[in-house]
Protein backbone atom coordinates (compact mmCIF):
# COMPACT_ATOMS: atom_id res chain seq x y z
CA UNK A 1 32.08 -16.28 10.21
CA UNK A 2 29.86 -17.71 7.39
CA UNK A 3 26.57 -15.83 6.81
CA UNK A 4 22.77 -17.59 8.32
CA UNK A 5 19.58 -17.67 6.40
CA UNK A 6 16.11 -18.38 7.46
CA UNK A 7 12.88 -19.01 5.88
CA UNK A 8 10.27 -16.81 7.59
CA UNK A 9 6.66 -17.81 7.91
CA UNK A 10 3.85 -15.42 7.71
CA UNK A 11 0.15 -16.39 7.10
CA UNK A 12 -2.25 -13.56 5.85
CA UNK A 13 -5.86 -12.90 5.80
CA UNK A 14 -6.19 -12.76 2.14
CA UNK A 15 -3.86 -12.27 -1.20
CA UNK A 16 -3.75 -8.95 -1.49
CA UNK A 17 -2.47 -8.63 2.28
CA UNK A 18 0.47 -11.36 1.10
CA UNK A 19 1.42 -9.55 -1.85
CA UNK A 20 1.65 -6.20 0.31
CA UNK A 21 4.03 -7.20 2.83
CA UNK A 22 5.86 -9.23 0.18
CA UNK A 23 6.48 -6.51 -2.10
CA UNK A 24 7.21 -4.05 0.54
CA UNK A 25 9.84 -6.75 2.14
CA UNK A 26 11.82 -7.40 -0.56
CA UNK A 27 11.59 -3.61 -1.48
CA UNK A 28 12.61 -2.72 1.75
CA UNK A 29 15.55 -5.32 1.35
CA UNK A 30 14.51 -7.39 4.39
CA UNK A 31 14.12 -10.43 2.14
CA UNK A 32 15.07 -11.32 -1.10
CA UNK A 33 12.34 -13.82 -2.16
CA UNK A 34 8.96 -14.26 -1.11
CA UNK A 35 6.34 -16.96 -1.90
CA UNK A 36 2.98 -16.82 -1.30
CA UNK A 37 1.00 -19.98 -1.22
CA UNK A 38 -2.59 -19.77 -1.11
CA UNK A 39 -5.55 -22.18 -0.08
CA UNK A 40 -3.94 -22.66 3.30
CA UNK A 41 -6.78 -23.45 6.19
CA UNK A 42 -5.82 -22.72 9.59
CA UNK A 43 -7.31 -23.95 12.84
CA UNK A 44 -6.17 -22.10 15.95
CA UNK A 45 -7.49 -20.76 19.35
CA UNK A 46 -8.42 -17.73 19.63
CA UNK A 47 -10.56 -16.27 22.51
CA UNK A 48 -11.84 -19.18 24.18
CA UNK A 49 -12.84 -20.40 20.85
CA UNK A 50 -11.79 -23.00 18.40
CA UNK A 51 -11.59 -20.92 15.13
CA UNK A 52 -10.99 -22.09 11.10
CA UNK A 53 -9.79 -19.59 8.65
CA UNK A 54 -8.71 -19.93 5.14
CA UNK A 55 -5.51 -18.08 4.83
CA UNK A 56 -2.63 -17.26 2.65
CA UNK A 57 1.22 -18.30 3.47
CA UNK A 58 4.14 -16.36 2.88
CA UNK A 59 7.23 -17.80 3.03
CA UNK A 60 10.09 -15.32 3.03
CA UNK A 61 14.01 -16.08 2.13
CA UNK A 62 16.59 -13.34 4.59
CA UNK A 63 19.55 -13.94 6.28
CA UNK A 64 18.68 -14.13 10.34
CA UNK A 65 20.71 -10.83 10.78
CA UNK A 66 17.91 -9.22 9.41
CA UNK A 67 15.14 -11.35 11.58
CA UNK A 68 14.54 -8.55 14.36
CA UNK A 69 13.76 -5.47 11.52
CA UNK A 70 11.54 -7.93 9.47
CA UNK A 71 9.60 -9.00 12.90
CA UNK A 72 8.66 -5.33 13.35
CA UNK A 73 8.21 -4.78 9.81
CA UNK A 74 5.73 -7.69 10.26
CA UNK A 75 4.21 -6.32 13.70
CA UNK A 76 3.98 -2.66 12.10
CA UNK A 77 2.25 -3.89 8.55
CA UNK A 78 0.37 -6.96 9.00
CA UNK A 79 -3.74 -6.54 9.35
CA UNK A 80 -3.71 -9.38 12.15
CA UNK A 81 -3.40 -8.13 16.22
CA UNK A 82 -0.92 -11.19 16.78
CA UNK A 83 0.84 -12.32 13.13
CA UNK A 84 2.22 -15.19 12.89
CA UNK A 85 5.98 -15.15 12.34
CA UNK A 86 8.21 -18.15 12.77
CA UNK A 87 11.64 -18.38 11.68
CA UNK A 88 13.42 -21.74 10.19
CA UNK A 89 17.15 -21.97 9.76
CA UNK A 90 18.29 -23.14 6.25
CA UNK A 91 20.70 -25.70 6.99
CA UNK A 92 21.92 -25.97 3.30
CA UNK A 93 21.12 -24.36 0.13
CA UNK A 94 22.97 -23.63 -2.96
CA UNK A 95 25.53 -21.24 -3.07
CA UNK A 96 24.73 -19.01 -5.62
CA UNK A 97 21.12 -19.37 -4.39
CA UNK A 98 22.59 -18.46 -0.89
CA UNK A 99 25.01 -15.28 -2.66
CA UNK A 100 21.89 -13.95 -4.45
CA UNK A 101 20.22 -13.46 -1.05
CA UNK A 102 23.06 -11.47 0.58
CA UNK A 103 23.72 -9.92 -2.65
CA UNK A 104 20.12 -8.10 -2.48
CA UNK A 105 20.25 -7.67 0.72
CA UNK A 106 23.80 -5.81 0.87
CA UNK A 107 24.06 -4.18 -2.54
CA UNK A 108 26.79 -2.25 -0.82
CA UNK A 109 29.31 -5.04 -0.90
């Protein structure tokens, strides 16, 4: 069976809050890459009101074996009461792109 990958998306009050859970990720070796784009507004509901926040993204390359311990990594660390964390599969991506995830994430092997 051929190995999945995801990219994981996370917004974040602020940069310093990205560059936390980014560094602590891929130290933790629940992702291999992380991105963090800023200057992202977000409009959302939130307790019966209509609410605007300027946020940071972070987009975050894993394989989706690891998906469950990187959603509670996310639950346990993140600042916000109900983080956002979605999921997208990679349908294709280069191979030694694709390798040098696994490889991180499985120095074992």
């Amino acid at each position: 069976m051929s190995t999945q990958y995801c990219l994981v998306l996370c917004t974040c009050p602020d940069a310093n809050t990205a560059e936390t859970l980014a560094r602590a990720a891929v130290a933790e070796r629940l992702v291999t890459c992380a991105n963090i784009v800023p200057g992202l507004t977000s409009v959302y509901p939130w307790e019966g009101r209509i609410e605007t926040a300027q946020e940071h993204l972070l987009l975050m390359k894993t394989e989706t074996a690891s998906l469950e311990a990187l959603e509670v990594f996310v639950r346990e660390k993140h600042p916000y009461e109900l983080p956002e964390f979605i999921a997208v599969s990679i349908l294709h991506g280069s191979t030694a792109y694709l390798d040098w995830i696994s490889r991180w994430l499985h120095p074992e092997n």
